[in-house]
C-alpha atoms as a PDB file:
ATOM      1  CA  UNK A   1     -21.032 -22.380  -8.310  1.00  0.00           C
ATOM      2  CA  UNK A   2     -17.095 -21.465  -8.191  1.00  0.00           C
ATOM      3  CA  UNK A   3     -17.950 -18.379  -6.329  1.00  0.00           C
ATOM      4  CA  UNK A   4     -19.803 -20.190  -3.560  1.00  0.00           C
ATOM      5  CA  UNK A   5     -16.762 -22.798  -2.865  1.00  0.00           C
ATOM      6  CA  UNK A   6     -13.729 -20.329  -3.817  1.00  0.00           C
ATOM      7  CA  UNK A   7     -14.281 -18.493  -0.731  1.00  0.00           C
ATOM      8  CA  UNK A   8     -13.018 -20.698   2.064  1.00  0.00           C
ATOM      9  CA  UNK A   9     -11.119 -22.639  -0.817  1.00  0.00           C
ATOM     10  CA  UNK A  10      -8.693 -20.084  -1.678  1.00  0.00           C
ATOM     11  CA  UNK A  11      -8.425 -17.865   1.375  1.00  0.00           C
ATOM     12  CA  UNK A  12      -5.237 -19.295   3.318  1.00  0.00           C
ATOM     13  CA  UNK A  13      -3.581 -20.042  -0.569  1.00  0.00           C
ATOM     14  CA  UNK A  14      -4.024 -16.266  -1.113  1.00  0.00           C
ATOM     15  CA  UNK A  15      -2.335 -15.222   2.031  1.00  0.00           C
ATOM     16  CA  UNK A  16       0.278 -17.535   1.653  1.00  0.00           C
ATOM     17  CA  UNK A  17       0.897 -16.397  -1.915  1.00  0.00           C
ATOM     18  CA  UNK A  18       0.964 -12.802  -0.403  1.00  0.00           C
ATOM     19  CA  UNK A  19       3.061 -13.662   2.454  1.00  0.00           C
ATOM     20  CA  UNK A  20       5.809 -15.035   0.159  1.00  0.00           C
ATOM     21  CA  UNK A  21       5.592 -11.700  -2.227  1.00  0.00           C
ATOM     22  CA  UNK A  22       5.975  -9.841   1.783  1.00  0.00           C
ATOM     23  CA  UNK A  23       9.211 -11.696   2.571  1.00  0.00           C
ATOM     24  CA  UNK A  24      10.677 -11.072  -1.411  1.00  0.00           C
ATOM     25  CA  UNK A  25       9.603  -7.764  -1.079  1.00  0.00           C
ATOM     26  CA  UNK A  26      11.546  -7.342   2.443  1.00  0.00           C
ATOM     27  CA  UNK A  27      14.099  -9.426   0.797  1.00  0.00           C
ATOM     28  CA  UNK A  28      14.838  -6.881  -2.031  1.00  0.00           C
ATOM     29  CA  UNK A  29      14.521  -3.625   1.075  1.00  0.00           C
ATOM     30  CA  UNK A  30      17.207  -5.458   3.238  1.00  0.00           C
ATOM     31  CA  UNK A  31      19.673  -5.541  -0.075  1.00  0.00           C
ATOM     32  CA  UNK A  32      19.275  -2.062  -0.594  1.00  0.00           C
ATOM     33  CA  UNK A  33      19.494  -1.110   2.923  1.00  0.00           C
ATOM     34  CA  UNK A  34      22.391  -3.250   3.033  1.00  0.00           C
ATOM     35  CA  UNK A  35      24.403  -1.241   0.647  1.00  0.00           C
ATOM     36  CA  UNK A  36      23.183   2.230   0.975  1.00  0.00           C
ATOM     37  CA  UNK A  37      22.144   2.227   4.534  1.00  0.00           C
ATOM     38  CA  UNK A  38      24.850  -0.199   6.529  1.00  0.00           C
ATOM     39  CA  UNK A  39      24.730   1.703   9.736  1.00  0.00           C
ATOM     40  CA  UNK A  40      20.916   2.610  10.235  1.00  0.00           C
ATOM     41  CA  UNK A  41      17.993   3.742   8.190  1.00  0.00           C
ATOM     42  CA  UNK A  42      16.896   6.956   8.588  1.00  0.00           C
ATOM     43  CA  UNK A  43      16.354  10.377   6.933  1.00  0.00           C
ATOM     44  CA  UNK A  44      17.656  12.379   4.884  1.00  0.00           C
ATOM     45  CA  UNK A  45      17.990  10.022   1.717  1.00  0.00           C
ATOM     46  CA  UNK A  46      21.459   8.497   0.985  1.00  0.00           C
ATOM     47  CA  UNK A  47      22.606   9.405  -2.438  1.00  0.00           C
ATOM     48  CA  UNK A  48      21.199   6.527  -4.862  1.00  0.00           C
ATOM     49  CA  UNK A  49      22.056   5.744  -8.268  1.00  0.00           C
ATOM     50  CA  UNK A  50      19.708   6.879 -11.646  1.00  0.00           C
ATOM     51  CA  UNK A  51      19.517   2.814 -12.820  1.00  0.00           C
ATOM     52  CA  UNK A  52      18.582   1.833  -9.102  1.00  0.00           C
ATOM     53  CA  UNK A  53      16.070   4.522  -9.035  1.00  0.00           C
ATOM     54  CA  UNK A  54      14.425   3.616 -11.875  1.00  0.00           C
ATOM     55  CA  UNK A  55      14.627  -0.247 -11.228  1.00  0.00           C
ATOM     56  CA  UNK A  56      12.554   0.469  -7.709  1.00  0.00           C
ATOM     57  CA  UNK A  57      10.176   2.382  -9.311  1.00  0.00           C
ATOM     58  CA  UNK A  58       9.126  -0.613 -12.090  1.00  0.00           C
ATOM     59  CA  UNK A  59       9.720  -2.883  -8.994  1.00  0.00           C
ATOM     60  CA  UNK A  60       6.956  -1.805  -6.948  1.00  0.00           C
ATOM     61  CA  UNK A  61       4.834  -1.397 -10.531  1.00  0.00           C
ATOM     62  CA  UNK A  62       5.558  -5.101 -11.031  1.00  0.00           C
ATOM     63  CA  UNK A  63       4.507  -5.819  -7.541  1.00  0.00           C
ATOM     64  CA  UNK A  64       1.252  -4.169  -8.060  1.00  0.00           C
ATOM     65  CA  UNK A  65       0.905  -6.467 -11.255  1.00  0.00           C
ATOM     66  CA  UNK A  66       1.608 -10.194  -9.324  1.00  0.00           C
ATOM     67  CA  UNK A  67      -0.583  -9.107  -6.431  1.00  0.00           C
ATOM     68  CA  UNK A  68      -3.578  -8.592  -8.783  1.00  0.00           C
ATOM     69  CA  UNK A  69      -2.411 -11.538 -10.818  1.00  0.00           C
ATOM     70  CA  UNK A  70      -3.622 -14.246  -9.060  1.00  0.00           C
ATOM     71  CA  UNK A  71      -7.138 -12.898  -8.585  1.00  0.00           C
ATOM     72  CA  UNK A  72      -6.814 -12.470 -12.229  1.00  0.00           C
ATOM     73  CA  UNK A  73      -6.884 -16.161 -12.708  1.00  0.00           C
ATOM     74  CA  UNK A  74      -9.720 -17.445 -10.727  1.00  0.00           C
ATOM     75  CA  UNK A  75     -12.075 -15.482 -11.881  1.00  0.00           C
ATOM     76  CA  UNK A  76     -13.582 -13.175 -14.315  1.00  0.00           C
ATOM     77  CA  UNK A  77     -15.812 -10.906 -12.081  1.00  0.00           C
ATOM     78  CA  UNK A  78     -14.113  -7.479 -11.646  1.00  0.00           C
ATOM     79  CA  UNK A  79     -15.729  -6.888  -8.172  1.00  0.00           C
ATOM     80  CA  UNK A  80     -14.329  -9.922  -7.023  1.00  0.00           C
ATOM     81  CA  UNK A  81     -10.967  -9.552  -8.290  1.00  0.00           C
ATOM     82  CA  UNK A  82     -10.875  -6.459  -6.490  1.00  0.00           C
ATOM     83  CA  UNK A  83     -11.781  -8.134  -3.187  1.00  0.00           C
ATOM     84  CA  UNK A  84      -9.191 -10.190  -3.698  1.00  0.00           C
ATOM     85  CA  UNK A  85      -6.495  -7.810  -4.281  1.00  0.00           C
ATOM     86  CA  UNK A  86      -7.318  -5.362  -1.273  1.00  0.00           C
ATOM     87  CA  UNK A  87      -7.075  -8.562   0.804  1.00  0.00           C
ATOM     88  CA  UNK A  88      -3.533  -9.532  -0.543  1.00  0.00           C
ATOM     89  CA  UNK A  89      -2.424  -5.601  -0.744  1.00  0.00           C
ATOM     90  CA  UNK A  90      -3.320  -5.905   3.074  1.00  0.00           C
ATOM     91  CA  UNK A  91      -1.743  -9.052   3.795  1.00  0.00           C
ATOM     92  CA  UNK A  92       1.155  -8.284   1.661  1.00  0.00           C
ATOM     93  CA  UNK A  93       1.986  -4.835   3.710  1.00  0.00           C
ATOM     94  CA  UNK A  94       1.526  -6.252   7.000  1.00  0.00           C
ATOM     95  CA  UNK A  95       4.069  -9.626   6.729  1.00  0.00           C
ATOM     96  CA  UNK A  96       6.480  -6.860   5.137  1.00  0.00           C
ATOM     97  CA  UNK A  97       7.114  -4.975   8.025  1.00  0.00           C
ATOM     98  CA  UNK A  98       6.466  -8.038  10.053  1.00  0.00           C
ATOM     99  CA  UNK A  99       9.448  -9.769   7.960  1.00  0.00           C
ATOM    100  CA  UNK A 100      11.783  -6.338   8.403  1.00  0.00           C
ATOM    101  CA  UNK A 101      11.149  -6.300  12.252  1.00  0.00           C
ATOM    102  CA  UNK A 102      12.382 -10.214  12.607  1.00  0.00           C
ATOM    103  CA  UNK A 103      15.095  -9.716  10.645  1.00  0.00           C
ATOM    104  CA  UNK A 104      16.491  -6.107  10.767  1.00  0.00           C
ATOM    105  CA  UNK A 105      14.552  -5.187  14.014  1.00  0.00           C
ATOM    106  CA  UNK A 106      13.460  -2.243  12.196  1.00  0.00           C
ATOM    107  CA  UNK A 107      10.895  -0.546  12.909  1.00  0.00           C
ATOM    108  CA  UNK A 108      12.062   0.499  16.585  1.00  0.00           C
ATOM    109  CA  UNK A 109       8.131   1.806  16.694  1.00  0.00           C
ATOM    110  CA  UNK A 110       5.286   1.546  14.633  1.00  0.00           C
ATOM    111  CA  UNK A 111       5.826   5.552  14.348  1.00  0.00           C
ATOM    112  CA  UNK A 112       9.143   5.502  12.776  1.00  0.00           C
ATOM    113  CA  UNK A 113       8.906   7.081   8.844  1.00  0.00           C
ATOM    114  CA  UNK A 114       8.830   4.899   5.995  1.00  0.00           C
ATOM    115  CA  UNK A 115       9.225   5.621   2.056  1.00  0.00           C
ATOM    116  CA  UNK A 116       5.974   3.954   1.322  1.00  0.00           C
ATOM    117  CA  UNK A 117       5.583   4.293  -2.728  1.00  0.00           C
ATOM    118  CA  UNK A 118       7.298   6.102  -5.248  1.00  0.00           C
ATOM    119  CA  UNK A 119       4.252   6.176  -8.108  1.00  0.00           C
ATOM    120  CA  UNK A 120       3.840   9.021  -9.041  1.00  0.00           C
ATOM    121  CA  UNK A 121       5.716  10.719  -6.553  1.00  0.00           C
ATOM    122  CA  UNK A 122       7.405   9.667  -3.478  1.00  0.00           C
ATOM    123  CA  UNK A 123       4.871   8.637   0.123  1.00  0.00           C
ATOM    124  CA  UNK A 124       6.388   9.130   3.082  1.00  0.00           C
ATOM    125  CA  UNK A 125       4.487   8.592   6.570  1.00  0.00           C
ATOM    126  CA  UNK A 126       5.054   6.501   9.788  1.00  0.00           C
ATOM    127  CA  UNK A 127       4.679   2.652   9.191  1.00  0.00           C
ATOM    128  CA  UNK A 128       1.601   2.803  11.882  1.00  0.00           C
ATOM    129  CA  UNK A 129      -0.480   4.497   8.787  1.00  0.00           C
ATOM    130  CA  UNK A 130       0.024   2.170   5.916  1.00  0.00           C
ATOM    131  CA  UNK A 131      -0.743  -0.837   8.587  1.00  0.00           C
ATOM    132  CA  UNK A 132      -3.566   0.566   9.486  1.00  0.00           C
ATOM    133  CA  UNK A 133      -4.746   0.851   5.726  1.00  0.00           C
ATOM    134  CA  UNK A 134      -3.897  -2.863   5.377  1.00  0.00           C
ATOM    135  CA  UNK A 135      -6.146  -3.787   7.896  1.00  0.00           C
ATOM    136  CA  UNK A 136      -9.138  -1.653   6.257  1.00  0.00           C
ATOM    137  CA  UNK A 137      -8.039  -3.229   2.705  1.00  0.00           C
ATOM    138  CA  UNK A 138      -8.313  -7.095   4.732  1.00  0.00           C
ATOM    139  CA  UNK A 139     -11.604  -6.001   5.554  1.00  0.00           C
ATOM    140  CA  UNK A 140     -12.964  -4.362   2.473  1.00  0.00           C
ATOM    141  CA  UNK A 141     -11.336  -7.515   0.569  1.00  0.00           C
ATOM    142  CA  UNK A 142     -13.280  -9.912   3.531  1.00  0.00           C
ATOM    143  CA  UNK A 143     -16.582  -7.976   3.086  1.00  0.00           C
ATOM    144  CA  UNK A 144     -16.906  -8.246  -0.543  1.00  0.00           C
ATOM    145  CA  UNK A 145     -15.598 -12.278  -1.044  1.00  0.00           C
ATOM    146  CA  UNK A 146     -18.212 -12.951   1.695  1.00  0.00           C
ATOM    147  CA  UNK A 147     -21.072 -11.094  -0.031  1.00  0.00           C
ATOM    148  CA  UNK A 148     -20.525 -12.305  -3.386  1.00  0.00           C
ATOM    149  CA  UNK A 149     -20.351 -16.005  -1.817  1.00  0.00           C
ATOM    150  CA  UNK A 150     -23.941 -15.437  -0.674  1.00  0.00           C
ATOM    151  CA  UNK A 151     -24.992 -13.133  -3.818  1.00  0.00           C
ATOM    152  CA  UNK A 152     -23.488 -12.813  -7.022  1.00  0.00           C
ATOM    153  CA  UNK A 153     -25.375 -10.436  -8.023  1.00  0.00           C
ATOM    154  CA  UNK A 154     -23.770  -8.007  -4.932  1.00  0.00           C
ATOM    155  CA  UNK A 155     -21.933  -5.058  -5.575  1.00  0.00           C
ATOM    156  CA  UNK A 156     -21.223  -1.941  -3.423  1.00  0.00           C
ATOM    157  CA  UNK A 157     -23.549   1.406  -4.302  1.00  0.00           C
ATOM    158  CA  UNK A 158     -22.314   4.531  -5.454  1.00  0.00           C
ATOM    159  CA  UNK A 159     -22.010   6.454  -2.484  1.00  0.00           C
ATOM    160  CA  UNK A 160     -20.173   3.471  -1.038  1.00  0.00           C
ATOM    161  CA  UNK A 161     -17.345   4.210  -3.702  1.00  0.00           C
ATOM    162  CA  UNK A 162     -17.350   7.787  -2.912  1.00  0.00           C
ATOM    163  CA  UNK A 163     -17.185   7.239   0.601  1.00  0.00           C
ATOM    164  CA  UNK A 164     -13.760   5.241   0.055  1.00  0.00           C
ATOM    165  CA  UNK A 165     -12.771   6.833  -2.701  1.00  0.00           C
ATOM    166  CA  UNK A 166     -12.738  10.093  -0.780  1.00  0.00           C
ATOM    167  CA  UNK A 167     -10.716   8.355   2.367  1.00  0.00           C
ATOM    168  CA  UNK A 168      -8.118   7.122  -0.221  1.00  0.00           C
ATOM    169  CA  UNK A 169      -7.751  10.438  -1.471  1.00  0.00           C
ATOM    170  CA  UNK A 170      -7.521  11.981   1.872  1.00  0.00           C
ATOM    171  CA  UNK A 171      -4.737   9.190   3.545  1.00  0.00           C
ATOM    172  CA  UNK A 172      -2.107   9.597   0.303  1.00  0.00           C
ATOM    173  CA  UNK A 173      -2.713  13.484   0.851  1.00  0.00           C
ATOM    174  CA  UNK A 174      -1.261  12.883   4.145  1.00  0.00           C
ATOM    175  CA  UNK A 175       1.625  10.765   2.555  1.00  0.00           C
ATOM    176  CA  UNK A 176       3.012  12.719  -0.371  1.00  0.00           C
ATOM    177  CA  UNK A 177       1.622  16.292   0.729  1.00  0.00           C
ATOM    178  CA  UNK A 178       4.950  16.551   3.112  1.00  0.00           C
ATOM    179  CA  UNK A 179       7.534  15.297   1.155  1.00  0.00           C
ATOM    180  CA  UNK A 180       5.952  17.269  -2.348  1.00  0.00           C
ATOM    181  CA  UNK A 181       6.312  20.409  -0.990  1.00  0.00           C
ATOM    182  CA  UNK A 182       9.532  19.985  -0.560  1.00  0.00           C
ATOM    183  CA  UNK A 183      10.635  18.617  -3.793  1.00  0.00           C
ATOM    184  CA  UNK A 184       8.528  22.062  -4.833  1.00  0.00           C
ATOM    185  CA  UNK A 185      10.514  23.665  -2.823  1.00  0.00           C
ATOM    186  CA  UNK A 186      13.228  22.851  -4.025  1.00  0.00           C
ATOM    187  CA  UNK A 187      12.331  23.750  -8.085  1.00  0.00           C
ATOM    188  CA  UNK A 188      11.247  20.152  -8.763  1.00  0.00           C
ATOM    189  CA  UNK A 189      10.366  20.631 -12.312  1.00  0.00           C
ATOM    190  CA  UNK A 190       7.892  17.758 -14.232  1.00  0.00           C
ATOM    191  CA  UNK A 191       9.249  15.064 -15.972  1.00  0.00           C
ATOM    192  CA  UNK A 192       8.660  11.408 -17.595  1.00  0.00           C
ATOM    193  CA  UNK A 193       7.830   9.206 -14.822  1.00  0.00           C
ATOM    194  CA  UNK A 194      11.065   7.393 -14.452  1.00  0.00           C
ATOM    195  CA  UNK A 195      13.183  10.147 -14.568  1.00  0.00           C
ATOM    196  CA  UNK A 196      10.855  12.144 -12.417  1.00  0.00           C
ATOM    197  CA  UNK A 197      11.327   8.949  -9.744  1.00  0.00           C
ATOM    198  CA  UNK A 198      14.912   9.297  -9.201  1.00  0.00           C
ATOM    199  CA  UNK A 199      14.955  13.272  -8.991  1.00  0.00           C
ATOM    200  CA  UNK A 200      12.279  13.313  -6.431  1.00  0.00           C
ATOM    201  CA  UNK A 201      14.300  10.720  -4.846  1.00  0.00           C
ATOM    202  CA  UNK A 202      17.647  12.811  -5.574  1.00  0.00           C
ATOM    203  CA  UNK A 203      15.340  16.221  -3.808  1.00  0.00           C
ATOM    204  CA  UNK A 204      14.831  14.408  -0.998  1.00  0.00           C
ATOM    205  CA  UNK A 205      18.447  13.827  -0.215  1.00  0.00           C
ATOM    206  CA  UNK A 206      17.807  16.724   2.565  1.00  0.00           C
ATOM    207  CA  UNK A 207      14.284  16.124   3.772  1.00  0.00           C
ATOM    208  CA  UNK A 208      13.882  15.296   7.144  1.00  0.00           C
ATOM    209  CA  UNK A 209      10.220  14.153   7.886  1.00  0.00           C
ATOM    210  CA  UNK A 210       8.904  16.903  11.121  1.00  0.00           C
ATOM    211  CA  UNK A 211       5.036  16.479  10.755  1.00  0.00           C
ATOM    212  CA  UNK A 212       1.873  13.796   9.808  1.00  0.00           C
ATOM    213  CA  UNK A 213      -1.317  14.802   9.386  1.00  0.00           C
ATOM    214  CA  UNK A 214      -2.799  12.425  11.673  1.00  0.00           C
ATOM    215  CA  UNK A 215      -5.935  14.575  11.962  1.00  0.00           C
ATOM    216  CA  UNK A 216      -6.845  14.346   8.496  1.00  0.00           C
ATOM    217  CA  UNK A 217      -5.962  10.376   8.696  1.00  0.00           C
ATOM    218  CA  UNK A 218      -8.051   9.647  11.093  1.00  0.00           C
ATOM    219  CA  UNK A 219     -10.877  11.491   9.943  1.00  0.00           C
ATOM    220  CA  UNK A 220     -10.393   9.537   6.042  1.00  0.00           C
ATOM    221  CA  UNK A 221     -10.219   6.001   8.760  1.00  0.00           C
ATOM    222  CA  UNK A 222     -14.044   7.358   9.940  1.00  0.00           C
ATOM    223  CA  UNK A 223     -14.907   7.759   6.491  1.00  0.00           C
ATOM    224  CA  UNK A 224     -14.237   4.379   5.935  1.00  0.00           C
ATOM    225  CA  UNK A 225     -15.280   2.501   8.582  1.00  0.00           C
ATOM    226  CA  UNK A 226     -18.441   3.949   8.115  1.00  0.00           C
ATOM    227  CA  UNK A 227     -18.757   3.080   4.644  1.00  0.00           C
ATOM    228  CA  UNK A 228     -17.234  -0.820   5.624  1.00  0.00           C
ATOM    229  CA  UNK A 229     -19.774  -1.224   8.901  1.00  0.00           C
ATOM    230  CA  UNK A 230     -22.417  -0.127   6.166  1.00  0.00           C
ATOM    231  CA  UNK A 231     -21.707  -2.328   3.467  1.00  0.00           C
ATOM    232  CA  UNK A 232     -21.500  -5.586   5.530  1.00  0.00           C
ATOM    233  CA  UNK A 233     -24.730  -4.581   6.823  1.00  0.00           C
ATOM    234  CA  UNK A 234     -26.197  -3.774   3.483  1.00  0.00           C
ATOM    235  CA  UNK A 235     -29.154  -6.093   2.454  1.00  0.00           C
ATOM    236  CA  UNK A 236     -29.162  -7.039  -1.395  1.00  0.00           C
END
């Protein structure tokens, strides 16, 4: 019966939950920008200590943790869990640069370049792309808490999950396919994740983002909008 009430229950105390991990997350960007970009963000990278490196790196694995966290509580089904984590990852993303443009009034435009993720190597890409994504994961996350309401026994078929699957895989090519060939490039040799962090960090000290492949984006966003308009439509 939880899973019939939980729904409407829980929605706005998820967002707001998400909304507060936006603003510490902008929080903790506006410190660092603070000290190691006073002037103005912007490309290349600003030289950035080992420790810090490192310490953003299990950051953003720590954020991954508390926004699954709380989905981890109220219930047990994995499905649902995951519903509820694409629609706080969404939520979460968007407030963030919401948050950075009322207080830093940064991003000038929604095509400015952001370092997006450092796991396991660095994304780079204009903020426009990982908003977009937000709004897909708010309405994956929507689709699935609104079927299971109506049908626990719901769950998404297999060529759903390869249909999404392959869009994921297709929008972080376009985010670390740019920036990895340069590290490459540059003799980036492989090492233990945290140390491998910083020196991708430390290689990109002279990248200057030139090109996005919004072709292949857009084609991954057809993927899955296809594979969302189909699965709200999808009779049990």
């Amino acid at each position: 019966m939880r899973i019939q009430t939980s729904w409407t229950r829980l929605l706005p105390w998820m967002a707001v939950f998400a909304i507060a991990m936006a603003f510490l997350e902008s929080a903790v960007v506006i410190y660092l920008r603070e000290l190691y970009y006073p002037v103005e963000f912007k490309f290349p990278m600003a030289p950035i200590a080992q420790h810090v490196a490192i310490t953003e790196l299990l950051r953003e694995l720590a954020t991954m943790v508390m926004l699954l966290a709380p989905a981890a509580l109220i219930t047990t089904r994995r499905l649902e869990r995951f519903g509820w984590f694409c629609f706080c990852f969404g939520i979460w993303d968007i407030f963030y640069y919401l948050f950075l443009k009322a207080i830093l009034d940064w991003p000038a435009t929604l095509l400015d370049w952001d370092i997006l993720f450092l796991v396991p190597v660095v994304w780079v890409g204009p903020v426009l792309a990982p908003c977009i994504v937000s709004f897909g994961l708010i309405t994956l996350g929507c689709i699935l808490l609104h079927r299971l309401r109506h049908d626990r026994s719901f769950a998404p078929a297999l060529y759903h999950w390869a249909a999404l699957a392959t869009s994921g895989v297709l929008i972080l090519y376009t985010f670390i396919e740019e920036p990895l060939r340069h590290i490459l490039a540059a003799g980036e040799s492989a090492s233990p994740l945290p140390r491998a962090g910083h020196m991708a960090l430390d290689q990109l000290r002279a990248y200057l983002p030139e090109h996005y492949s919004w072709g292949i984006f857009l084609m991954a966003c057809g993927i899955a909008t296809l594979a969302l308009l189909h699965l709200s439509r999808r009779k049990a």
